[in-house]
C-alpha atoms as a PDB file:
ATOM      1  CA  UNK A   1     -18.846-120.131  12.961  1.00  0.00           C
ATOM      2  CA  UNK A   2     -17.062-119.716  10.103  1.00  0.00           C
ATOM      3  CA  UNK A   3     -16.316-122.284   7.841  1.00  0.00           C
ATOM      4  CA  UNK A   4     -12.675-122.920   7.917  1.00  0.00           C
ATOM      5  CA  UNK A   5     -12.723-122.329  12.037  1.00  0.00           C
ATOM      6  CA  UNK A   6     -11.405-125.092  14.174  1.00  0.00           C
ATOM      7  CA  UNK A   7     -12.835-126.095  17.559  1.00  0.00           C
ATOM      8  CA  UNK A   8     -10.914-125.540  20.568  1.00  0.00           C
ATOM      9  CA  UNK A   9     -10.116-128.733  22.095  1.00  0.00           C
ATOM     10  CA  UNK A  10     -12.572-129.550  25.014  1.00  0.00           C
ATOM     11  CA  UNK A  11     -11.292-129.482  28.637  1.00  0.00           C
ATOM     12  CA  UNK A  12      -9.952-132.570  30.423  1.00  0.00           C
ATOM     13  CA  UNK A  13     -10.590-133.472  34.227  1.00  0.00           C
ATOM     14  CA  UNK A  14      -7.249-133.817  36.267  1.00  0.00           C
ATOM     15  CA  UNK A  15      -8.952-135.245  39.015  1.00  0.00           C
ATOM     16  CA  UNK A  16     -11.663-137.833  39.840  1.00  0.00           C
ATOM     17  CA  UNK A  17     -15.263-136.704  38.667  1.00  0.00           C
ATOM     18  CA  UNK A  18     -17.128-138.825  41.289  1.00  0.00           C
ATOM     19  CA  UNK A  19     -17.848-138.127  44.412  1.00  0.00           C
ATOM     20  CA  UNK A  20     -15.896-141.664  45.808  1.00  0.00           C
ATOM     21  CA  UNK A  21     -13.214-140.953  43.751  1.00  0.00           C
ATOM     22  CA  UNK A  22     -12.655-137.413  46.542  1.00  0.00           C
ATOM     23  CA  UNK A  23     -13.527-139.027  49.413  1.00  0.00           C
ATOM     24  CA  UNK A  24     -10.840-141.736  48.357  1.00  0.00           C
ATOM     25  CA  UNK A  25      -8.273-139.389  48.046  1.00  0.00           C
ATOM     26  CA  UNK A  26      -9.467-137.213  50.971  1.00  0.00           C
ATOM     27  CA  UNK A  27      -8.803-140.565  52.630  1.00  0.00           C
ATOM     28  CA  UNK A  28      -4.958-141.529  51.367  1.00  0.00           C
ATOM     29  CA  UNK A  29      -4.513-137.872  52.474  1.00  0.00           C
ATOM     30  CA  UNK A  30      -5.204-138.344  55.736  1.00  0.00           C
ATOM     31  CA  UNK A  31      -3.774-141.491  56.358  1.00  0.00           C
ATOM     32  CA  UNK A  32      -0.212-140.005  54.944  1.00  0.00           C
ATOM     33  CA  UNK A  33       0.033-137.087  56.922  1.00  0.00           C
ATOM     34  CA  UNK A  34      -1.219-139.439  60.003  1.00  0.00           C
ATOM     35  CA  UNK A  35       1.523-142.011  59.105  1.00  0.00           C
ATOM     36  CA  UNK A  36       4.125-138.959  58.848  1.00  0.00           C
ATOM     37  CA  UNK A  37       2.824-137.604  62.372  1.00  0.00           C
ATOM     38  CA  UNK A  38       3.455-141.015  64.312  1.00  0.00           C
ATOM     39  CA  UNK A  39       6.753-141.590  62.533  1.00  0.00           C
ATOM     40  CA  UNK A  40       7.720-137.464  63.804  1.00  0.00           C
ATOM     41  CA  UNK A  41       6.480-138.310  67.392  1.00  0.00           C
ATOM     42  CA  UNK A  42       8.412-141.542  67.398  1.00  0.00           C
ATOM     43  CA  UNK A  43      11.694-140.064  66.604  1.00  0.00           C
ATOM     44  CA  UNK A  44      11.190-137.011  69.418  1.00  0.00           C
ATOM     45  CA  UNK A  45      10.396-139.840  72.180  1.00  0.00           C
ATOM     46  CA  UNK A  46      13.186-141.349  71.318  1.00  0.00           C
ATOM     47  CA  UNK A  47      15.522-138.490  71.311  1.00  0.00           C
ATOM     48  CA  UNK A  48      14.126-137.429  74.420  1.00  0.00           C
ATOM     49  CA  UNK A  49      14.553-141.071  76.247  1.00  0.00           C
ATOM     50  CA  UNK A  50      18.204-140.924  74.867  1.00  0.00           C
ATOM     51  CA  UNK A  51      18.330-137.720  76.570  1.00  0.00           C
ATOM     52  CA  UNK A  52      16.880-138.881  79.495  1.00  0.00           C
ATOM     53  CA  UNK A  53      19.268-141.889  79.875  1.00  0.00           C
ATOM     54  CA  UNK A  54      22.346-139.771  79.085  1.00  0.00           C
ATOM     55  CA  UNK A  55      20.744-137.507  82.224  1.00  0.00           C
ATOM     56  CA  UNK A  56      20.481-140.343  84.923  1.00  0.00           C
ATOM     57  CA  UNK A  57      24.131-141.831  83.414  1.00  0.00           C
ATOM     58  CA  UNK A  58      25.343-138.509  84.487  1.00  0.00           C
ATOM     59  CA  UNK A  59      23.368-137.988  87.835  1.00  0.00           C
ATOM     60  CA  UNK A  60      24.386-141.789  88.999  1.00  0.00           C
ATOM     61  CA  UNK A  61      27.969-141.080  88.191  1.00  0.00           C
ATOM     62  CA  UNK A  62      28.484-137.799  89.754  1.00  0.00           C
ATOM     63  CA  UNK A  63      26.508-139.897  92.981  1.00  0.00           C
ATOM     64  CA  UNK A  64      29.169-142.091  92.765  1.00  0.00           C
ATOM     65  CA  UNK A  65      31.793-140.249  92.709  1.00  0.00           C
ATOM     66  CA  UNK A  66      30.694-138.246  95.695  1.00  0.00           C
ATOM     67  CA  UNK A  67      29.938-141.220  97.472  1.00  0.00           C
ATOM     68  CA  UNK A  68      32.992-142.100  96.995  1.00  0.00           C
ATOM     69  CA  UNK A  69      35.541-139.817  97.492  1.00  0.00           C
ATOM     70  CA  UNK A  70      33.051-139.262 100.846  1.00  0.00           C
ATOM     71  CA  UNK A  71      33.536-142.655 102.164  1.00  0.00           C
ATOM     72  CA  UNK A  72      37.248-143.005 100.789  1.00  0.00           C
ATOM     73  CA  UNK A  73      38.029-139.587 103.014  1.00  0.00           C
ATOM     74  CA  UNK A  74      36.870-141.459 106.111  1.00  0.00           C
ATOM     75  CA  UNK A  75      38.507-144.323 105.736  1.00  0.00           C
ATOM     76  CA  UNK A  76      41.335-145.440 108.460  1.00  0.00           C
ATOM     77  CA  UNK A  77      44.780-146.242 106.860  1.00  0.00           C
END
């Protein structure tokens, strides 16, 4: 090396250098996209029991209405 030279500057680790330090974060990985999956299947069960009430709203209404005009048609006046 020559005498005037300059070292390059050594690398530096971004991320954990022991082994507990992966599993860790292996760990917090897998919780977040687990806590991101339940919060994704709560929202589609509940847009699909809204759907399902706005569904038997419908059916018991257009039951009604058949009963009724049915039983209004027989009716003596």
């Amino acid at each position: 090396m020559r005498p005037d030279g300059v070292d390059p500057p050594s690398r530096q680790r971004r991320w954990p250098a022991s082994l507990g330090g992966h599993v860790g974060l292996l760990i917090v990985g897998v919780l977040a996209i687990g806590v991101v999956a339940w919060i994704l299947a709560g929202v589609v069960f509940a847009l699909l029991h809204v759907i399902e009430l706005i569904i038997v709203g419908a059916l018991a209404g257009w039951a009604g209405y058949r009963l009724g005009r049915y039983r209004g048609r027989h009716e003596r006046r």
